[in-house]
Protein backbone atom coordinates (compact mmCIF):
# COMPACT_ATOMS: atom_id res chain seq x y z
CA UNK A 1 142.10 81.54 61.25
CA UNK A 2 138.68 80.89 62.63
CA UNK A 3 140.46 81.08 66.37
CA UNK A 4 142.27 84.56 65.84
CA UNK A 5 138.42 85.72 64.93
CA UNK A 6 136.99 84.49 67.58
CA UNK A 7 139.86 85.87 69.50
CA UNK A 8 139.12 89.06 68.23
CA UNK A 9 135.95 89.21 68.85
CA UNK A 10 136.44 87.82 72.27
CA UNK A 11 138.28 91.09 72.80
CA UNK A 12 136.07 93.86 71.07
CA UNK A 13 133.66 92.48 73.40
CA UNK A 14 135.51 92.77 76.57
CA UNK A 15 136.67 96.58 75.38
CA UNK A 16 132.86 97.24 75.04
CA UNK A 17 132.34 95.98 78.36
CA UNK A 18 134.96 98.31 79.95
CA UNK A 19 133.40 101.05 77.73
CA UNK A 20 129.82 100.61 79.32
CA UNK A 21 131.31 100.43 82.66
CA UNK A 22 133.54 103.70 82.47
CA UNK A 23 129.59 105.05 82.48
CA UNK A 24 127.99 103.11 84.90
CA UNK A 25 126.66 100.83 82.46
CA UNK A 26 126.41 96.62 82.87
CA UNK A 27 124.41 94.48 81.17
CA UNK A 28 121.05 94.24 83.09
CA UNK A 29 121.68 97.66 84.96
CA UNK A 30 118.46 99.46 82.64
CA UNK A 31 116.37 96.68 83.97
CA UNK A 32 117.77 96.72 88.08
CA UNK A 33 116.94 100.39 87.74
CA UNK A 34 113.52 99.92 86.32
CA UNK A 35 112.69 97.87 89.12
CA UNK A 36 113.55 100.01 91.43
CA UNK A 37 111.59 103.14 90.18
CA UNK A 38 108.82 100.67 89.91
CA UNK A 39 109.44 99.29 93.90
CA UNK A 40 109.39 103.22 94.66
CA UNK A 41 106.45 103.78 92.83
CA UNK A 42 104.65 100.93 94.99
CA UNK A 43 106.11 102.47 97.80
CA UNK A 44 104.67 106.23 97.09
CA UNK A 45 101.22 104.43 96.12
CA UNK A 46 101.28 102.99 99.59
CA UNK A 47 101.76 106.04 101.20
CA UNK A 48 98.66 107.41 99.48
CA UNK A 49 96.70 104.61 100.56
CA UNK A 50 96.74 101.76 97.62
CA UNK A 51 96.41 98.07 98.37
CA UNK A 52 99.42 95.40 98.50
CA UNK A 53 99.02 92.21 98.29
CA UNK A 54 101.30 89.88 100.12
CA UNK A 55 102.28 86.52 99.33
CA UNK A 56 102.72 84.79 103.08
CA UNK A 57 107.02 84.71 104.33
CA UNK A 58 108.87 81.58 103.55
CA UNK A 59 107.16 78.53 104.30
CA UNK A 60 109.01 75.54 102.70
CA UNK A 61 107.20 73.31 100.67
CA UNK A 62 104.50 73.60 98.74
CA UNK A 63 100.61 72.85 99.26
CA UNK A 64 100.07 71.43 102.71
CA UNK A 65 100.06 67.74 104.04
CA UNK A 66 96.75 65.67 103.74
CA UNK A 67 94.38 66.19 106.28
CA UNK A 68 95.59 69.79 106.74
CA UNK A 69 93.00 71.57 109.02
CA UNK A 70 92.51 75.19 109.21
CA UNK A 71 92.16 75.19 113.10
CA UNK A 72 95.52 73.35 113.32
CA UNK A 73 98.78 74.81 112.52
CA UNK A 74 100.83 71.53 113.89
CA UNK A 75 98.45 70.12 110.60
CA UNK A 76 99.73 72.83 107.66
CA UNK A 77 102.68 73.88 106.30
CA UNK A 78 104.17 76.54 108.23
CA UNK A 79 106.49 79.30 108.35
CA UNK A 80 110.61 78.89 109.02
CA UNK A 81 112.93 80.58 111.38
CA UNK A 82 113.86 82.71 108.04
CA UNK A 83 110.10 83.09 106.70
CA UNK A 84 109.58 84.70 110.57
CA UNK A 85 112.38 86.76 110.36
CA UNK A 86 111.08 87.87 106.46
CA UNK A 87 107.85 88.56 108.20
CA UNK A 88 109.37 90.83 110.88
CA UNK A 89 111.52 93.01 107.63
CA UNK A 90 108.17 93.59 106.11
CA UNK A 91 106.76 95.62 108.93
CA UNK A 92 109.89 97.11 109.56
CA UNK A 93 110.44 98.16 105.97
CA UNK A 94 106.59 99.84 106.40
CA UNK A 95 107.46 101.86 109.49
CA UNK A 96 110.80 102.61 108.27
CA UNK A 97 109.15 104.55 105.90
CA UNK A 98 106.69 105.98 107.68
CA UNK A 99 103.33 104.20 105.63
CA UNK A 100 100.44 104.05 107.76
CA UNK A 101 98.29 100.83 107.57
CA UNK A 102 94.58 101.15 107.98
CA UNK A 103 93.86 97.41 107.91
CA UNK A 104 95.27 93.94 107.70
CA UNK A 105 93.42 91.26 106.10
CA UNK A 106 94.99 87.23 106.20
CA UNK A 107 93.41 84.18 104.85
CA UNK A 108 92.75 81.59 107.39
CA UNK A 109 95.91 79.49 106.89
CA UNK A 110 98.64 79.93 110.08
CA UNK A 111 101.31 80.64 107.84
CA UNK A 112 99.79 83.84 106.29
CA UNK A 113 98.38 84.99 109.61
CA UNK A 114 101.62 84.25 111.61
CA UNK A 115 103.40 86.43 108.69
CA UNK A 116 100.53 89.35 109.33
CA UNK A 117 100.85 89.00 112.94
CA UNK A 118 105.03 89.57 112.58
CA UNK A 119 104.82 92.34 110.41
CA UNK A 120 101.91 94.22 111.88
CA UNK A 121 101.37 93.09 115.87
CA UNK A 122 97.52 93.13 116.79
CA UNK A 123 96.29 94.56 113.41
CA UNK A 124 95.31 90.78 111.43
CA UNK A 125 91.85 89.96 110.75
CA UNK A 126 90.49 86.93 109.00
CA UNK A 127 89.01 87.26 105.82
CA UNK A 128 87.86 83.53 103.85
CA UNK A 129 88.27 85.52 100.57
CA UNK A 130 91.77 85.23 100.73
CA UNK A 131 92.12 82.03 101.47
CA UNK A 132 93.65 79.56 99.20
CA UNK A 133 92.27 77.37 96.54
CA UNK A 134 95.52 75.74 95.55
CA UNK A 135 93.96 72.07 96.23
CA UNK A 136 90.44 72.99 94.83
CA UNK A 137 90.98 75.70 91.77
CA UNK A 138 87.27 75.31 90.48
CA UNK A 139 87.24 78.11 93.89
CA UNK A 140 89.29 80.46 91.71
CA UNK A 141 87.34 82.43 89.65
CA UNK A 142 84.34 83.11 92.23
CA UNK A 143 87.11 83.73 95.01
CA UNK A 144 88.72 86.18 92.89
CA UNK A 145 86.21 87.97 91.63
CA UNK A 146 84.66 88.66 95.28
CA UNK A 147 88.30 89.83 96.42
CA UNK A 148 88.12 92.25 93.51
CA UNK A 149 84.84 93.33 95.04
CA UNK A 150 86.26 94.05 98.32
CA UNK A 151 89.72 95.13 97.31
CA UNK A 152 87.75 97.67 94.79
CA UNK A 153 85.60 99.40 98.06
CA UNK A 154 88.83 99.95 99.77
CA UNK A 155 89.22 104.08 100.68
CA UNK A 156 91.61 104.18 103.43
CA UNK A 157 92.64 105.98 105.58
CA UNK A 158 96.29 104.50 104.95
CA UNK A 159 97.52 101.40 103.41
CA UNK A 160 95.17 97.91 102.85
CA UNK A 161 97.53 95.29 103.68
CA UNK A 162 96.50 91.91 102.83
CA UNK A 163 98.51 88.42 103.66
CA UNK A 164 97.45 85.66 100.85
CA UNK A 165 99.04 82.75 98.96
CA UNK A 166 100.21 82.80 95.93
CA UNK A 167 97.28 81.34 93.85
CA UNK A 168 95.20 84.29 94.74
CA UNK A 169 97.48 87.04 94.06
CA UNK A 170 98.36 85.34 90.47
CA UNK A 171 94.60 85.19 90.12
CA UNK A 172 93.77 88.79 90.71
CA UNK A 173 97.02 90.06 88.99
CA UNK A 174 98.59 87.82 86.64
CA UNK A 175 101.69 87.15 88.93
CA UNK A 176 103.67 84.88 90.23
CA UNK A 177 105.20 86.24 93.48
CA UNK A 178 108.15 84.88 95.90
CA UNK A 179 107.46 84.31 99.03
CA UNK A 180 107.18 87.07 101.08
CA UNK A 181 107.02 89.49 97.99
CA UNK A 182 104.57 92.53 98.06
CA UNK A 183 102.16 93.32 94.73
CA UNK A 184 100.82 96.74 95.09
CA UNK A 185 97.89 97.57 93.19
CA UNK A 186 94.77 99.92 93.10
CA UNK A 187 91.71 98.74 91.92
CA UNK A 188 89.04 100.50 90.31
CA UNK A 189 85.51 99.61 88.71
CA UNK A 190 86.66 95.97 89.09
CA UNK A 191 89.83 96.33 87.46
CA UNK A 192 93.22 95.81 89.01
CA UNK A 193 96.11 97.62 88.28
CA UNK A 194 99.66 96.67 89.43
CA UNK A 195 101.80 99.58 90.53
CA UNK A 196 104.76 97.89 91.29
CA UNK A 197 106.23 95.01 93.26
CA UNK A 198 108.46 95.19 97.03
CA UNK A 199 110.99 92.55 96.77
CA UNK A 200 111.01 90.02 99.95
């Protein structure tokens, strides 16, 4: 008895699968196209000249090896043949769409500056704001709150690109981002609002 219900029900449930599909329906397809209107707001908001903030390409790992020193890549964790190639599909996904970039700002570490220098040749400048306080978090707050400050007197023209790590971008935005994922945000009187996120 119990198995005939469960049978049953077993195939209402496929039916109502077939239903939602006969319009274009799945399970999860109302969130997949939320996304994307939210990945094409960020884009639009970069074309008007908002701010993204970009967690460095794939670097595998996590942290960097004791000892790590800023002036020495051979000492940090670094980039892969596929966090390169990410880095590359940024830039190209920017001029493929035709947004203009008025600046590019990197921490100090090789991997987000290599991942800047892929994606936008010639354009990267060091800025110690952005770099990371994963191994020292009591940096946090004051770090964040001075990228806020910059981030907030940022007018264009064109797109503020910046290339950061992942503790600072959850710090000034609440979010955790994959590697090589863009948040785009504008910031005003201190405040930063997220527009929407480009998928690595």
């Amino acid at each position: 008895m119990k198995g005939n219900r469960l049978s049953r029900l077993r195939h209402l449930l496929l039916a109502l699968l077939a239903a939602l599909a006969c319009f274009g329906l799945t399970p999860g397809s109302g969130v997949a196209a939320a996304d994307e209107a939210r990945e094409a707001a960020a884009w639009e908001a970069l074309r008007g000249g908002a701010v993204v903030l970009f967690r460095h390409a794939n670097a595998p790992g996590g942290g960097d090896p004791a000892g790590m020193r800023l002036a020495e890549c051979a000492t940090q964790r670094n980039l892969d043949a596929a966090g390169r190639q990410q880095a590359r599909r940024i830039g190209e996904a920017f001029r493929m769409r035709g947004i203009a970039v008025g600046s590019v700002l990197t921490s100090q570490w090789c991997r987000t500056t290599e991942t800047a220098d892929l994606a936008f040749p010639g354009m990267a400048r060091p800025e110690p704001i952005f770099n990371s306080f994963f191994d020292d978090r009591g940096k946090g707050p004051v770090q964040t709150r001075d990228a806020r400050a910059l981030l907030s007197r940022w007018t264009g023209p064109g797109a503020l690109v910046v290339s950061t790590h992942q503790v600072n971008i959850t710090g000034l935005t609440g979010i955790v981002p994959a590697s090589g994922e863009g948040i785009v945000v504008r910031v005003n009187g201190g405040e930063v609002a997220v527009v929407g996120r480009i998928r690595p």
